[in-house]
N, C-alpha and C. Protein backbone atom coordinates (compact mmCIF):
# COMPACT_ATOMS: atom_id res chain seq x y z
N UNK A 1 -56.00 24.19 14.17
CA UNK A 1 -54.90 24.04 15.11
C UNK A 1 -54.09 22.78 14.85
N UNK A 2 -55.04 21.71 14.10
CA UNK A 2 -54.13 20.19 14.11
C UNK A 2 -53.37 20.68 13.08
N UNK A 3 -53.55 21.27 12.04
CA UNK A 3 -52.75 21.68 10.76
C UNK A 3 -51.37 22.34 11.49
N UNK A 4 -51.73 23.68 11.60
CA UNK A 4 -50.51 24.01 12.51
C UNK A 4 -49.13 23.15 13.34
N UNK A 5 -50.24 22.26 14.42
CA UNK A 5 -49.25 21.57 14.75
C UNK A 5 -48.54 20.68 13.62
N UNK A 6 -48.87 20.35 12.73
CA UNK A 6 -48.60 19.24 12.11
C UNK A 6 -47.38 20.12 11.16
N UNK A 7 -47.83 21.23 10.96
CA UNK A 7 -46.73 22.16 10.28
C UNK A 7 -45.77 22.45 10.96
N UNK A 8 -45.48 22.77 12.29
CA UNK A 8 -44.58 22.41 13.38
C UNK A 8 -44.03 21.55 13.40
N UNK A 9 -44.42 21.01 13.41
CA UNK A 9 -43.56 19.56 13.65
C UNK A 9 -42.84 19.25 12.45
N UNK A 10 -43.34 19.21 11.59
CA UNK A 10 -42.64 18.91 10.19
C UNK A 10 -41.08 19.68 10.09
N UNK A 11 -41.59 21.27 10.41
CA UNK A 11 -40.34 22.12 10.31
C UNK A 11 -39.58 21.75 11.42
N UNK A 12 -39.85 21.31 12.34
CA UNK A 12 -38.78 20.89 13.68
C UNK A 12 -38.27 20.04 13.25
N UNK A 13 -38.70 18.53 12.78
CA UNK A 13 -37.94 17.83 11.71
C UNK A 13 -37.05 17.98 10.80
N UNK A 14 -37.17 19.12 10.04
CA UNK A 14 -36.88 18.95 9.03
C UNK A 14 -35.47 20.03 9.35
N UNK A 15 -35.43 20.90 9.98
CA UNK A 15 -34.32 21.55 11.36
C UNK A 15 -33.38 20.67 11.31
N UNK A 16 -34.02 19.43 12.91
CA UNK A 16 -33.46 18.88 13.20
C UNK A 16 -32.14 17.60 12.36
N UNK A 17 -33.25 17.41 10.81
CA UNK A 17 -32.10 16.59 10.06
C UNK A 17 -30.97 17.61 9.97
N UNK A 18 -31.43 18.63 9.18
CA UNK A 18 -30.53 19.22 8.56
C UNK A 18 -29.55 19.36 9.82
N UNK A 19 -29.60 19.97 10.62
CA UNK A 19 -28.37 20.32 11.49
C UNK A 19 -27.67 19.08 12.10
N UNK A 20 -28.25 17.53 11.88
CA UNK A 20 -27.58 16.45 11.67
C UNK A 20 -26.47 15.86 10.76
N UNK A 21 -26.92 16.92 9.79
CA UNK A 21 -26.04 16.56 8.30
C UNK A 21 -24.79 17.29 8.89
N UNK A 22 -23.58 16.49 8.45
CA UNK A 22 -22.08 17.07 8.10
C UNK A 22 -22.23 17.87 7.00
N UNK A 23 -21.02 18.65 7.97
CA UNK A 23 -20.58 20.02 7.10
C UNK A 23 -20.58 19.65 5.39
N UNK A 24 -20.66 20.44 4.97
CA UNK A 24 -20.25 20.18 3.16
C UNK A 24 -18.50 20.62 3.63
N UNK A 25 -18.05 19.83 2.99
CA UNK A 25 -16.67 20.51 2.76
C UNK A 25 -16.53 21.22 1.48
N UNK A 26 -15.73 22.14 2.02
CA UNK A 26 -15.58 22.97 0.95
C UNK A 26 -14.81 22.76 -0.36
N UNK A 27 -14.91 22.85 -1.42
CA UNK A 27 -14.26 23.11 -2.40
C UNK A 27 -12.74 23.47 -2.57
N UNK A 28 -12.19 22.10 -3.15
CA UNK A 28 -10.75 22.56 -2.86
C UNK A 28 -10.26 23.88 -3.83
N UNK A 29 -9.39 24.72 -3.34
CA UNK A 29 -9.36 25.95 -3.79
C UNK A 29 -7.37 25.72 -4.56
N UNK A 30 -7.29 25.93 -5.70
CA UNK A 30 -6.33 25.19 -6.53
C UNK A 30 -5.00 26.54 -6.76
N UNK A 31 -5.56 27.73 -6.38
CA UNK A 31 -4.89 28.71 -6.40
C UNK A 31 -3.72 28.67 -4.88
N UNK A 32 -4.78 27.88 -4.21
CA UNK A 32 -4.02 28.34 -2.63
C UNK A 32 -3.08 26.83 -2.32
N UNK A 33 -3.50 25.79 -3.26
CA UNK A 33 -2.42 24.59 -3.47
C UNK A 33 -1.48 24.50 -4.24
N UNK A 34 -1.71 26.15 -5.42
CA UNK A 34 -0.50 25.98 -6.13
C UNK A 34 0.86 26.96 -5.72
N UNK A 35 -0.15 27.51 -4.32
CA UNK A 35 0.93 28.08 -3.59
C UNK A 35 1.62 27.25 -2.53
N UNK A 36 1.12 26.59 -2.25
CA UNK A 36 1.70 25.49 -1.25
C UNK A 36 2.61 24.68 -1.57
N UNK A 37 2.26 24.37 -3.30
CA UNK A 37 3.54 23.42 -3.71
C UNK A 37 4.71 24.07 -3.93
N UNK A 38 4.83 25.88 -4.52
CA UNK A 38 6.02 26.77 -4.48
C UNK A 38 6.52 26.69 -3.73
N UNK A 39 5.50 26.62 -1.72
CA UNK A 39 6.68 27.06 -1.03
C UNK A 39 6.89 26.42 -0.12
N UNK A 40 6.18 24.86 -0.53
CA UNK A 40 7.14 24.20 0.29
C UNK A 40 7.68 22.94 -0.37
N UNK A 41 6.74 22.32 -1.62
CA UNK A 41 6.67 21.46 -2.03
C UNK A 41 7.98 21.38 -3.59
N UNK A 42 8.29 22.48 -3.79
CA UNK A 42 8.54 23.27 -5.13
C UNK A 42 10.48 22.17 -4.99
N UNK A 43 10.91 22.39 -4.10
CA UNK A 43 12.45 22.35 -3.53
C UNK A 43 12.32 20.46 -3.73
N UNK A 44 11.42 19.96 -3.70
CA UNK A 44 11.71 18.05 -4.00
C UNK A 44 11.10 17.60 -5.50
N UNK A 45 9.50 18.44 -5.47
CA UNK A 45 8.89 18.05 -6.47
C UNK A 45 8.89 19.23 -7.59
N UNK A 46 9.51 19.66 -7.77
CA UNK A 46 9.40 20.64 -8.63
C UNK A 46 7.84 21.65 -8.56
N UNK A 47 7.85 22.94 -8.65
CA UNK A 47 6.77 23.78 -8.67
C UNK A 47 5.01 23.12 -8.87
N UNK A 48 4.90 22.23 -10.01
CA UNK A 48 3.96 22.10 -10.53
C UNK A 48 3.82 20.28 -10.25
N UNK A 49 4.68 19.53 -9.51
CA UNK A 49 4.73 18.47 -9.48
C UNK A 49 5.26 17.55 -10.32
N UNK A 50 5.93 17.97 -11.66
CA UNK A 50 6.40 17.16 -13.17
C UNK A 50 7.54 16.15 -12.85
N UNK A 51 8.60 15.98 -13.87
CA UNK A 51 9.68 15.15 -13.73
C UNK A 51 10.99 15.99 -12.75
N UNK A 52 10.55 15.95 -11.39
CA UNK A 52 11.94 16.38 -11.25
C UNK A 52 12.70 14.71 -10.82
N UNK A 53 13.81 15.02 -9.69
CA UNK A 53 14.71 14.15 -9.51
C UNK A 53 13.66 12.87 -9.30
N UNK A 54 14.39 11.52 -10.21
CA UNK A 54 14.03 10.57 -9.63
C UNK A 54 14.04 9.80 -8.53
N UNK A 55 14.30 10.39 -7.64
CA UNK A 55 14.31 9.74 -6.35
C UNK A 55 12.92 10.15 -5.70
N UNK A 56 12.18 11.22 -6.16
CA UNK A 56 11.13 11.80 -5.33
C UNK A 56 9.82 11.34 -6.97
N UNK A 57 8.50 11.18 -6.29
CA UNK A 57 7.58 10.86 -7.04
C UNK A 57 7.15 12.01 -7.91
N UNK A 58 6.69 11.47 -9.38
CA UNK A 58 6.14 12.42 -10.22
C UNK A 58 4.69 12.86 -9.30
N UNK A 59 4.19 14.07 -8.92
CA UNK A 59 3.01 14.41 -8.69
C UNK A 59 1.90 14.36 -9.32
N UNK A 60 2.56 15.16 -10.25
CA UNK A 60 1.42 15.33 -11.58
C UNK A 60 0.48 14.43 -11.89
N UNK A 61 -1.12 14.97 -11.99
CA UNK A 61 -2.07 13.38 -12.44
C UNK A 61 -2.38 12.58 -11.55
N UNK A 62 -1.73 12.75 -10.52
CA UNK A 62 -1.53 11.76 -9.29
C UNK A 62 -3.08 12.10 -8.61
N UNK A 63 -3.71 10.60 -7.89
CA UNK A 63 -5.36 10.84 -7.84
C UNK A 63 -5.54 12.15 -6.27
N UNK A 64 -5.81 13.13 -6.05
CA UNK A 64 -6.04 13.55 -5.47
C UNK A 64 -6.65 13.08 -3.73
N UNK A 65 -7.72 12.10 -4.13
CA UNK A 65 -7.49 10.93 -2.64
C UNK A 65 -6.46 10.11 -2.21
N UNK A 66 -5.87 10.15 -3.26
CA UNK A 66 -4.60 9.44 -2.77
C UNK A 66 -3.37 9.76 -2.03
N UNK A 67 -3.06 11.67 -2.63
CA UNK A 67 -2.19 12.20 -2.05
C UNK A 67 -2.82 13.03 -0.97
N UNK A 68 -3.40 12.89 -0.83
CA UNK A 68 -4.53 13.28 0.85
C UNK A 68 -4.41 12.41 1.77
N UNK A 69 -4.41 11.10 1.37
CA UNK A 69 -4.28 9.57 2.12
C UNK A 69 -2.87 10.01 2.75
N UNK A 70 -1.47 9.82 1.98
CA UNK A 70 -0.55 9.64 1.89
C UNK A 70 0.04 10.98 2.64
N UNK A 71 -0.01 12.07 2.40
CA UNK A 71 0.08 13.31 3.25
C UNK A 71 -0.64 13.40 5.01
N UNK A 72 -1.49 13.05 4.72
CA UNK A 72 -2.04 12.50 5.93
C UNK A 72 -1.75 11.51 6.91
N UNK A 73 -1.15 10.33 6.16
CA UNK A 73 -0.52 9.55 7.19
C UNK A 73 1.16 9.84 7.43
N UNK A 74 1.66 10.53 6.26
CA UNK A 74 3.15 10.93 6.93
C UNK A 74 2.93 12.20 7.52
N UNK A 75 1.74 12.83 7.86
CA UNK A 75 1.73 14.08 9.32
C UNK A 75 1.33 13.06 10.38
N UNK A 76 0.52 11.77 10.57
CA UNK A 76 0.36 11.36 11.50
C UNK A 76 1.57 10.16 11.63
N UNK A 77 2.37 10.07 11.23
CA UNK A 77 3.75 9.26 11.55
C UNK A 77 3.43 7.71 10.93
N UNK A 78 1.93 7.40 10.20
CA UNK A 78 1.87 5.91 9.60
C UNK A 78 2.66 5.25 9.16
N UNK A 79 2.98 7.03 7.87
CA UNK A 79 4.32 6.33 6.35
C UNK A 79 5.49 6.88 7.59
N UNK A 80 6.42 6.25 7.34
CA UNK A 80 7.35 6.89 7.89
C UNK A 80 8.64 7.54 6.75
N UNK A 81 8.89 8.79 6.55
CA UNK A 81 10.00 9.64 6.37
C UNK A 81 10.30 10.89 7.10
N UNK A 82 11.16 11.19 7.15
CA UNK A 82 11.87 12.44 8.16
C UNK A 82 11.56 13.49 7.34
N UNK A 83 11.95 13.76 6.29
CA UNK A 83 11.35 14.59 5.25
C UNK A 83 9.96 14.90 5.33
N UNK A 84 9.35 14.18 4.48
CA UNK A 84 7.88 14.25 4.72
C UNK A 84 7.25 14.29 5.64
N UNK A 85 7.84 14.02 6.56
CA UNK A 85 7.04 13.99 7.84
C UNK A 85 7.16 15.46 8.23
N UNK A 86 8.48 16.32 8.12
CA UNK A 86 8.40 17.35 8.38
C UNK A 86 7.52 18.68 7.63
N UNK A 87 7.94 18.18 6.42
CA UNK A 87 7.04 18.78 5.63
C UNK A 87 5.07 19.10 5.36
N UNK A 88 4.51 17.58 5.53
CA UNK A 88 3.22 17.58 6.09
C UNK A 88 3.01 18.43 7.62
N UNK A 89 3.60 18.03 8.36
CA UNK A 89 3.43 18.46 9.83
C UNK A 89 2.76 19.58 9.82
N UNK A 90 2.90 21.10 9.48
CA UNK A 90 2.42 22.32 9.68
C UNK A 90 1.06 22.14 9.00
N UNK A 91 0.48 21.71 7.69
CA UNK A 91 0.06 21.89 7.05
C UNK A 91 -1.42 21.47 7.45
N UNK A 92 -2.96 21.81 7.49
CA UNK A 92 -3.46 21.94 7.70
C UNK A 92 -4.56 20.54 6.59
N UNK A 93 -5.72 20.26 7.16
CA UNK A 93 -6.88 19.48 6.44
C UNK A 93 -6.56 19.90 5.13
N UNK A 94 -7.45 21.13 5.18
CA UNK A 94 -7.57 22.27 3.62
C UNK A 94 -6.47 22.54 3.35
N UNK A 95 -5.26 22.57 4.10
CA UNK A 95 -3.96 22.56 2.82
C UNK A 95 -4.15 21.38 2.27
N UNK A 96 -3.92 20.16 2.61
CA UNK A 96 -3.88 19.07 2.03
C UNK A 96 -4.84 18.81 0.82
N UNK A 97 -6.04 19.08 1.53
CA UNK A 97 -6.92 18.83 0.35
C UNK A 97 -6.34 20.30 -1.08
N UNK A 98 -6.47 21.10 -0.51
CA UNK A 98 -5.76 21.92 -1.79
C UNK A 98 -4.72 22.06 -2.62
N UNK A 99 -3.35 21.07 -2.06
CA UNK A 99 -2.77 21.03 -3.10
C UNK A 99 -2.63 19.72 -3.57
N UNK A 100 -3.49 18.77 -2.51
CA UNK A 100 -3.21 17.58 -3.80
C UNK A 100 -4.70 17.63 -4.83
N UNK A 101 -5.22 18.59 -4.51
CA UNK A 101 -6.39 19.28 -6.10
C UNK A 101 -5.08 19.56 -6.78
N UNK A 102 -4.98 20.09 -6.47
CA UNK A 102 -3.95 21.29 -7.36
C UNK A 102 -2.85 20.29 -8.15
N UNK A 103 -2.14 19.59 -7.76
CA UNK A 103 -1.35 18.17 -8.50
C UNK A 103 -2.34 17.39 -9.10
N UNK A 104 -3.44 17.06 -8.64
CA UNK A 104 -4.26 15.97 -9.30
C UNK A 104 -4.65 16.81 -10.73
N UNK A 105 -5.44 17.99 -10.85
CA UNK A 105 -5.70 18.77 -11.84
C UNK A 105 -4.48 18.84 -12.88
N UNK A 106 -3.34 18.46 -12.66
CA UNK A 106 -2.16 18.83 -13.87
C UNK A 106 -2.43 17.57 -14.62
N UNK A 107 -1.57 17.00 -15.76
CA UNK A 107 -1.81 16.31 -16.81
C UNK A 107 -0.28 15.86 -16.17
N UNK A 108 -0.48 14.29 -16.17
CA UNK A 108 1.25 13.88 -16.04
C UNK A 108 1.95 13.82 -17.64
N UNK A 109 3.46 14.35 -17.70
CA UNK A 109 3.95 13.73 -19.15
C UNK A 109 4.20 12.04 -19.22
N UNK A 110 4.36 11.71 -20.68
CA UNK A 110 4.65 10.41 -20.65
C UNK A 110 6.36 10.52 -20.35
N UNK A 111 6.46 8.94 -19.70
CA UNK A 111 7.46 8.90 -19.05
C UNK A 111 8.27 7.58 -19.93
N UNK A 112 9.42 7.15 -20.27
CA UNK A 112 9.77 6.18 -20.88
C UNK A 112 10.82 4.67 -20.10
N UNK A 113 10.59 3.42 -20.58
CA UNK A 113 11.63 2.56 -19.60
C UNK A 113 13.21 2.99 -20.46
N UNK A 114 14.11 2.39 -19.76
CA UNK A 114 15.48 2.75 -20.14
C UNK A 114 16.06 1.33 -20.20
N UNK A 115 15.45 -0.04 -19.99
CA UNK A 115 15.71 -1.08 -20.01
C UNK A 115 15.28 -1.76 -21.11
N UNK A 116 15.94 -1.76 -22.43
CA UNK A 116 15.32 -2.70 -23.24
C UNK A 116 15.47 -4.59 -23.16
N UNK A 117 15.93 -4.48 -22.28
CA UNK A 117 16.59 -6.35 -21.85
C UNK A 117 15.35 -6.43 -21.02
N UNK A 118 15.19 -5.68 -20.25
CA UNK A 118 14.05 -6.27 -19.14
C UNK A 118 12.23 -6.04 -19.39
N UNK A 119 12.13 -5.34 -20.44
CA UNK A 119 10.67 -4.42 -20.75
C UNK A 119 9.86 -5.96 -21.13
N UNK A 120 10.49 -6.87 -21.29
CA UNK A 120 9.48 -8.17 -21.66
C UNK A 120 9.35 -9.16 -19.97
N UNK A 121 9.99 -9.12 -19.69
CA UNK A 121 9.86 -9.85 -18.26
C UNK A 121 9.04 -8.59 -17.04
N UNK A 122 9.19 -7.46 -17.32
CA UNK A 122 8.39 -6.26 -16.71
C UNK A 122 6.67 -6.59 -17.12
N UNK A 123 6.89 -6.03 -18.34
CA UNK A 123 5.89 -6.28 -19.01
C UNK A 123 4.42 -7.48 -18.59
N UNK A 124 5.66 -9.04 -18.52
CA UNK A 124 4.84 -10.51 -18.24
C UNK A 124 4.26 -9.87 -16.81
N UNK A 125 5.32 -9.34 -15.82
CA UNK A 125 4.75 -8.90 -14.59
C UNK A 125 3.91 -8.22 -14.38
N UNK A 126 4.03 -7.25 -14.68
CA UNK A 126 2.68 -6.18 -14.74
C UNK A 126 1.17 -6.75 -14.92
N UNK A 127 1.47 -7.12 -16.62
CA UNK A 127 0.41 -7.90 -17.10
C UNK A 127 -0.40 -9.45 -16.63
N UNK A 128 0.57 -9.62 -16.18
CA UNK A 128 -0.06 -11.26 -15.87
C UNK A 128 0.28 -12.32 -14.66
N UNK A 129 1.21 -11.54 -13.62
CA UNK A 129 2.06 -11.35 -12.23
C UNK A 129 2.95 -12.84 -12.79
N UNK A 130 3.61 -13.01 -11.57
CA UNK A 130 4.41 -14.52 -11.49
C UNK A 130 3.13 -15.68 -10.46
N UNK A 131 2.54 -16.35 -11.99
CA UNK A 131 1.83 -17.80 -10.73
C UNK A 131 2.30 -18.33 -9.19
N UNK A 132 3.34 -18.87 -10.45
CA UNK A 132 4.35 -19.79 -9.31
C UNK A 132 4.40 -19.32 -8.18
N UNK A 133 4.30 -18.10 -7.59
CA UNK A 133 4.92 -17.58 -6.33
C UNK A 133 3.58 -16.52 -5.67
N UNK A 134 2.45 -17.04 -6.52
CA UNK A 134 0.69 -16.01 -6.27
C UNK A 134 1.44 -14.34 -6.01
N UNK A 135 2.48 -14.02 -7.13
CA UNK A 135 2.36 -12.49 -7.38
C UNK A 135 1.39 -11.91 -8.54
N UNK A 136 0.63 -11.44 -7.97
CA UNK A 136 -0.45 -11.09 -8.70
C UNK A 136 -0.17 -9.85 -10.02
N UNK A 137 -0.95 -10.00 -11.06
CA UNK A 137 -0.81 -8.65 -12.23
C UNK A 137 -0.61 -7.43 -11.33
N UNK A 138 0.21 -6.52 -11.11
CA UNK A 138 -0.39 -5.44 -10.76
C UNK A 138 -1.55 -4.61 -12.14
N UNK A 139 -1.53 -4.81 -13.40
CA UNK A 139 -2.91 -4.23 -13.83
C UNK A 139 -3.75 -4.51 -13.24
N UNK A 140 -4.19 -5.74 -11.87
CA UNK A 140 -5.19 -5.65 -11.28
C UNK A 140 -5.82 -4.43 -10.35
N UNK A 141 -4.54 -4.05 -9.97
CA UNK A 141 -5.34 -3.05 -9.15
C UNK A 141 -4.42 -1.45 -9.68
N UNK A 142 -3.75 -1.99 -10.18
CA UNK A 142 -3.30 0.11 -11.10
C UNK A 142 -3.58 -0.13 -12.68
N UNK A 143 -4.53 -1.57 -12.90
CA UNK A 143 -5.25 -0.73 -14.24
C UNK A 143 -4.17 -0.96 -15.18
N UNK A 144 -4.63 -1.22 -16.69
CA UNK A 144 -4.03 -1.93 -17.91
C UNK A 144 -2.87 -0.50 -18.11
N UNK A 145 -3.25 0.78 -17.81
CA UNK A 145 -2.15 1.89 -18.19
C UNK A 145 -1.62 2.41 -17.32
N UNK A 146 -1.45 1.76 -16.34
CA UNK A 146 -1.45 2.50 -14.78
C UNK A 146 -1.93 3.51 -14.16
N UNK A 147 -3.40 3.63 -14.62
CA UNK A 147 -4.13 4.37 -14.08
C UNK A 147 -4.02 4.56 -12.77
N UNK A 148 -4.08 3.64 -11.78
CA UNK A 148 -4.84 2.92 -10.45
C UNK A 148 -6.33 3.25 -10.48
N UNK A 149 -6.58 3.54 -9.29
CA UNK A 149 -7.91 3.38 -8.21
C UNK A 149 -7.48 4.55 -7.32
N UNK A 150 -8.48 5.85 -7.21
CA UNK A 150 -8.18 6.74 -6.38
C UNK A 150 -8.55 6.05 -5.05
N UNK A 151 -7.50 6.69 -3.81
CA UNK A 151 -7.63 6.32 -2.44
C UNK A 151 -6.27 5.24 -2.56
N UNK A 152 -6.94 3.81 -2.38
CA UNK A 152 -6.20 2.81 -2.73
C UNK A 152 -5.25 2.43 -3.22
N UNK A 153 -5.45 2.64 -4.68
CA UNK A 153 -4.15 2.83 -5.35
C UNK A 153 -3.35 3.94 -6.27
N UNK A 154 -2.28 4.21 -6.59
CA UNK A 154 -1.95 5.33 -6.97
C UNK A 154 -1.83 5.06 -8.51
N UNK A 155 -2.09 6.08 -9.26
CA UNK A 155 -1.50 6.40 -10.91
C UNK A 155 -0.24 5.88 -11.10
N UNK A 156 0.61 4.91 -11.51
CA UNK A 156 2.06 4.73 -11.55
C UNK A 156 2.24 4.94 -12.96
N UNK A 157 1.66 4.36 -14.07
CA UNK A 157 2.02 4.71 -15.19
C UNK A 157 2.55 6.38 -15.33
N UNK A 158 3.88 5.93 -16.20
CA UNK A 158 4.90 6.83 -16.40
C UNK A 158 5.91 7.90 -15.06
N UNK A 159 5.38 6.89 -13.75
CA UNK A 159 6.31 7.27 -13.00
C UNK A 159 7.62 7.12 -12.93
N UNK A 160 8.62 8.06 -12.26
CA UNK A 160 9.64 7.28 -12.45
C UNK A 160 10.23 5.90 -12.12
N UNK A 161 10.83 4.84 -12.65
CA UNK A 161 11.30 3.95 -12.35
C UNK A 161 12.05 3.54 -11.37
N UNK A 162 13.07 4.55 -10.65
CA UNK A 162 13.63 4.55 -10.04
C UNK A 162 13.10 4.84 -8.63
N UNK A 163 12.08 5.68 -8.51
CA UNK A 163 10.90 5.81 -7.38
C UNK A 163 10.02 4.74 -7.19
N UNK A 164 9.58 3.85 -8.04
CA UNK A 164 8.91 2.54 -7.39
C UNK A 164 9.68 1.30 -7.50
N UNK A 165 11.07 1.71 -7.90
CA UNK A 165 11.66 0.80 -7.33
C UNK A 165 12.43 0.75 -5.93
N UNK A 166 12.40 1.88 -5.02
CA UNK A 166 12.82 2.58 -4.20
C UNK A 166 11.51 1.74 -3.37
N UNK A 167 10.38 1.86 -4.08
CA UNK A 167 9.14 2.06 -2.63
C UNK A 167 8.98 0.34 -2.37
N UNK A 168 9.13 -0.38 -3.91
CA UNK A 168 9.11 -2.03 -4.07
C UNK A 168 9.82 -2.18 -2.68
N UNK A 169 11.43 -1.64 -2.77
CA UNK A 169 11.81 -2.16 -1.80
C UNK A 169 11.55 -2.15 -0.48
N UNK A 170 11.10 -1.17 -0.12
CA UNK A 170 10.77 -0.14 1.11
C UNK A 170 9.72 -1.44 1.85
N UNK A 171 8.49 -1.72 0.74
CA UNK A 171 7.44 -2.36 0.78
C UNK A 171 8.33 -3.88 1.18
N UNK A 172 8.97 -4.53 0.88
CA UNK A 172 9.64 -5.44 0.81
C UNK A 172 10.50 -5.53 2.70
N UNK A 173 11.31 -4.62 2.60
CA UNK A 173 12.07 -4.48 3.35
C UNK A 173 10.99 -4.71 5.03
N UNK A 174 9.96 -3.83 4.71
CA UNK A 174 9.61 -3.64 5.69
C UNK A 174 9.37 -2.07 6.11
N UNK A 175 10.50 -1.23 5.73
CA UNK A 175 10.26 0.40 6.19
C UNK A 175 9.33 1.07 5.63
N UNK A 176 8.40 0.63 4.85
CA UNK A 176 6.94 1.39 4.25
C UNK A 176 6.40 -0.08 4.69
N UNK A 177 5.18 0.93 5.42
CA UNK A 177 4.33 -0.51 6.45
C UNK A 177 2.92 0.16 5.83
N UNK A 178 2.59 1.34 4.98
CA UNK A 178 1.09 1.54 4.94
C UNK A 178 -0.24 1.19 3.67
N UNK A 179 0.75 0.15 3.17
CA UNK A 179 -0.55 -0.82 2.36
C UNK A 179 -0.11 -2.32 2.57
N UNK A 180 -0.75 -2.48 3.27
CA UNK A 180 -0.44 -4.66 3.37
C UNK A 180 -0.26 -5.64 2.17
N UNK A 181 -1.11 -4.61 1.42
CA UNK A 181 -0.90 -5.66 -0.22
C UNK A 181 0.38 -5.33 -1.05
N UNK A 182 0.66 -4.34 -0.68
CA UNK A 182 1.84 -3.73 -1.55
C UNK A 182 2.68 -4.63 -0.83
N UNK A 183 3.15 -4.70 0.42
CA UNK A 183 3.77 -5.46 1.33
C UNK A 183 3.87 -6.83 1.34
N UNK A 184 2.59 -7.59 1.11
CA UNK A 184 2.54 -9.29 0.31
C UNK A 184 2.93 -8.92 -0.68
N UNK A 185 2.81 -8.15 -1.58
CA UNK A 185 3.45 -8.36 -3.07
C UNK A 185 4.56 -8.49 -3.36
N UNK A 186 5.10 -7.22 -2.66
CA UNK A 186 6.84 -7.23 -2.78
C UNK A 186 7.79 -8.26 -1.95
N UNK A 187 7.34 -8.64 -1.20
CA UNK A 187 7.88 -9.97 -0.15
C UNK A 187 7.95 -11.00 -1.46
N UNK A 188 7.16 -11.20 -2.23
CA UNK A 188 7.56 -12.55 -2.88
C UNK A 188 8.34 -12.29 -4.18
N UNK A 189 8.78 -10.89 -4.29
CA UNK A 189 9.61 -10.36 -5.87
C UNK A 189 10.69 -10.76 -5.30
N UNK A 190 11.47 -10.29 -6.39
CA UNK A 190 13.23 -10.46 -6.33
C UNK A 190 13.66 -9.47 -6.75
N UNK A 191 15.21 -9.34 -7.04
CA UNK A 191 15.32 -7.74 -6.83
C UNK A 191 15.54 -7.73 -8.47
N UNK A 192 15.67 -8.79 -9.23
CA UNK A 192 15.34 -8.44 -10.84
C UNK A 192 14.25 -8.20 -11.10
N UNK A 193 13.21 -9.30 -10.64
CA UNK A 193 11.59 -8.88 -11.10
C UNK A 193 10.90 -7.49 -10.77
N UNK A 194 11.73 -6.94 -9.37
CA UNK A 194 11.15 -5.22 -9.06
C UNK A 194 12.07 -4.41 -9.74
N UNK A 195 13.27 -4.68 -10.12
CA UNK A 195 13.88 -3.81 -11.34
C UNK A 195 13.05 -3.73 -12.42
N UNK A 196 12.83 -5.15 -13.03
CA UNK A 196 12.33 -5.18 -14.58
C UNK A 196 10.97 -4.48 -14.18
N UNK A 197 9.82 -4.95 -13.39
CA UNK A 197 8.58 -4.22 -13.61
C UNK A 197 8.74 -2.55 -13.34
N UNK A 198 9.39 -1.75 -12.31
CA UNK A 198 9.71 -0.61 -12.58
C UNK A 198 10.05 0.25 -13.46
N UNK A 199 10.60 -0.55 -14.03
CA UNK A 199 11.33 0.16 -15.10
C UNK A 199 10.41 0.21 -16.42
N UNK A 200 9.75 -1.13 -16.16
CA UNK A 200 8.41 -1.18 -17.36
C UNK A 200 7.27 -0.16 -17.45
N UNK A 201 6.88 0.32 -16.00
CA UNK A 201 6.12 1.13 -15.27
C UNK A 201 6.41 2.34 -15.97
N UNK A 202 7.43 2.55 -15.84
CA UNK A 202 8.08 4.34 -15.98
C UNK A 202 7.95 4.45 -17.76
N UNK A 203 7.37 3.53 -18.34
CA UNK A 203 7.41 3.60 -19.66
C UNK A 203 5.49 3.19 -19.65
N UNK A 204 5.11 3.10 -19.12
CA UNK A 204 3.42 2.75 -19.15
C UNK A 204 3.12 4.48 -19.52
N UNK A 205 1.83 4.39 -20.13
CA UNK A 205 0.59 5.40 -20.54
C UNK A 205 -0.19 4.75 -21.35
């Protein structure tokens, strides 16, 4: 009988964790994100996420926690755009998680700078920030090719130039409030040093 109980108990235990444990989430499903980017995403970022207009971000390659982060806080009003904001709004957990699988899974193309006057003062920035003023490398935290850091930071290498120089400012200005460091960083640039490193950027791989 002590066996028994003792076998009881074990399985009541062993119950009780399990139905403690969080859900597994499911598996993002890449078919049903590459429908999401056709039909809603297709009209800014192009179908598959690639080079469309520079005013809107390359998708492609882009870390999948990151555009989950970022989708997520412009449905909850963090980032602020009218656009995006409308666009996230309907869209569900598992949409999100499925089509930024679905963008993260593509291969970004290489992207090139268009500034040959500034690619050496970009360059010093990127690589080695401005002392004088504690602007830090950004290779510190997006990485010698602009990889980044999923979550945190985003892939920029070979983005367009003209899109992080858009967000520099944003970050600067004040109207993008949702990374604090991006926000110390760009407060101490100028509007040549976020030209030249942008433009250096859009030529990184």
């Amino acid at each position: 009988m002590k066996t028994v109980a003792i076998l009881l108990s074990s399985l009541l235990l062993a119950a009780t964790a399990s139905a403690n444990e969080p859900p597994a989430t499911a598996k993002p499903d890449l078919a049903k994100g590459g429908a999401i980017s056709s039909q809603v995403c297709a009209a800014c970022h192009v179908a598959d996420g690639s080079r469309g207009a520079p005013a809107n971000p390359i998708l492609q390659g882009q870390h999948a926690d990151y555009l989950v982060k970022q989708l997520t806080e412009f449905k909850s009003g963090k980032r602020q755009n009218a656009v995006m904001t409308a666009m996230a709004a309907p869209l569900s957990e598992e949409d999100i998680r499925n089509v930024a699988a679905f963008y993260a899974a593509k291969t970004a193309k290489p992207g090139f700078a268009k500034n040959k006057d500034t690619v050496e003062l970009g360059q010093k920035i990127y690589r080695g920030g401005v002392a004088e003023r504690n602007i830090p490398a950004c290779a510190a935290c997006h990485g010698p090719t602009g990889s980044g850091i999923p979550v945190q930071y985003p892939r920029i290498g070979s983005q367009h130039g003209e899109y992080i120089e858009a967000q520099m400012n944003a970050f600067r200005s004040g109207t993008r409030t949702n990374s604090p460091q991006m926000t110390a960083v760009a407060a101490r640039m100028n509007d040549k040093e976020i030209k030249a490193v942008s433009d250096y950027i859009a030529g990184l791989r």
